[in-house]
Protein backbone atom coordinates (compact mmCIF):
# COMPACT_ATOMS: atom_id res chain seq x y z
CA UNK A 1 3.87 4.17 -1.98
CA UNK A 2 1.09 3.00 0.56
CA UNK A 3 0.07 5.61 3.05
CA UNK A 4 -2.98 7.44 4.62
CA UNK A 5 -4.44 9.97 2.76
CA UNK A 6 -6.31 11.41 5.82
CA UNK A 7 -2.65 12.72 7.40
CA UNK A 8 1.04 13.53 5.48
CA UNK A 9 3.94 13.98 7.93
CA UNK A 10 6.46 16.24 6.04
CA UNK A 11 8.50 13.38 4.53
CA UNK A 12 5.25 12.51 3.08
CA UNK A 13 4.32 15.54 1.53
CA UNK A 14 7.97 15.14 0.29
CA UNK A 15 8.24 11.81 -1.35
CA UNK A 16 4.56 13.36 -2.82
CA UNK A 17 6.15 16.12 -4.19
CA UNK A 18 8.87 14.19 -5.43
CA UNK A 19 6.71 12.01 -7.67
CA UNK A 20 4.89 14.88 -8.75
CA UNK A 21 7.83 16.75 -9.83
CA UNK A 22 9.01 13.43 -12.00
CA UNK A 23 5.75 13.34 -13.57
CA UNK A 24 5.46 16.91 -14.44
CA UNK A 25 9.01 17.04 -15.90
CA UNK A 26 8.25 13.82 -17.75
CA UNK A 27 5.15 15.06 -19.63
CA UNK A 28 6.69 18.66 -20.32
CA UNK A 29 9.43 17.22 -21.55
CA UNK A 30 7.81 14.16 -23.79
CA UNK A 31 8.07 14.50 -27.95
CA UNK A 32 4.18 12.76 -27.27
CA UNK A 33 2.38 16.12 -25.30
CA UNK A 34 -0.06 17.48 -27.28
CA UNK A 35 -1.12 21.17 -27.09
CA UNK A 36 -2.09 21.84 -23.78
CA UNK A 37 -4.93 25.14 -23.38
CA UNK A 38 -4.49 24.83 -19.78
CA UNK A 39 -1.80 24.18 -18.28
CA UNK A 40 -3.02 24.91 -14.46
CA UNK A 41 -5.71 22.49 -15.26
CA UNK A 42 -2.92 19.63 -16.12
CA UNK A 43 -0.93 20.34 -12.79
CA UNK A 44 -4.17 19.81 -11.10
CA UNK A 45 -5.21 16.98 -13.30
CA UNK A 46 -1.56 15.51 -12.30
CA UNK A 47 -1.67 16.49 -8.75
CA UNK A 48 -5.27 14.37 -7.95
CA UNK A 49 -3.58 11.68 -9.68
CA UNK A 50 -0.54 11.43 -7.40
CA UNK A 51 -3.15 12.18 -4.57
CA UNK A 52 -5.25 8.66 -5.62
CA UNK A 53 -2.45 6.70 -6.67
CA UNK A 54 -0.91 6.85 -3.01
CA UNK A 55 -2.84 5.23 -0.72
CA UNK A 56 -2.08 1.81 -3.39
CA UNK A 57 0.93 -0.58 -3.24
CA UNK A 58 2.40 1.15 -6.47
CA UNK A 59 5.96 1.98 -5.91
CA UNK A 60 6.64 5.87 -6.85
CA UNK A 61 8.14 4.36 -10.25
CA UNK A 62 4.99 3.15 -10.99
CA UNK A 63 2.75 5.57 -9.70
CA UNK A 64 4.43 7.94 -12.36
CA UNK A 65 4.15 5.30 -15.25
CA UNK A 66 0.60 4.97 -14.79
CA UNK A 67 0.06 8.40 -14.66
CA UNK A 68 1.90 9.16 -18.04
CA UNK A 69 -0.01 6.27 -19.31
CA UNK A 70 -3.40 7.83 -18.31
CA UNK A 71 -2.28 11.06 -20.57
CA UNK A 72 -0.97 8.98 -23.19
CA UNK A 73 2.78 9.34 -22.66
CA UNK A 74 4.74 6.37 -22.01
């Protein structure tokens, strides 16, 4: 998903929101998540990822892989 992360029309902040969504129900649901303490901390954690995977060439597929890889969860 390439785009400029200086200005989001609302599709987006959509497609954004889309991958975060994937990600987050990917980790909650994987039999690899370890105890979280803090789980506002992850969503952040998850959300800045989304934020500096998007400006790249990475289609939304792999934007997600990559960020289940940097938590160990694949």
């Amino acid at each position: 998903m390439h785009n400029d992360p200086s200005a989001c029309d609302p599709d987006q902040l959509r497609a954004l929101q889309d991958i975060f969504d994937e990600a987050w129900l990917q980790i909650t649901s994987s039999s690899k998540l370890i105890i979280v303490a803090d789980w506002r901390a992850l969503r952040d954690d998850i959300a800045c990822k989304v934020m500096d995977y998007a400006p790249s060439n990475l289609t939304d597929d792999e934007i997600i892989r990559a960020i289940l890889a940097s938590l160990g969860i694949q």
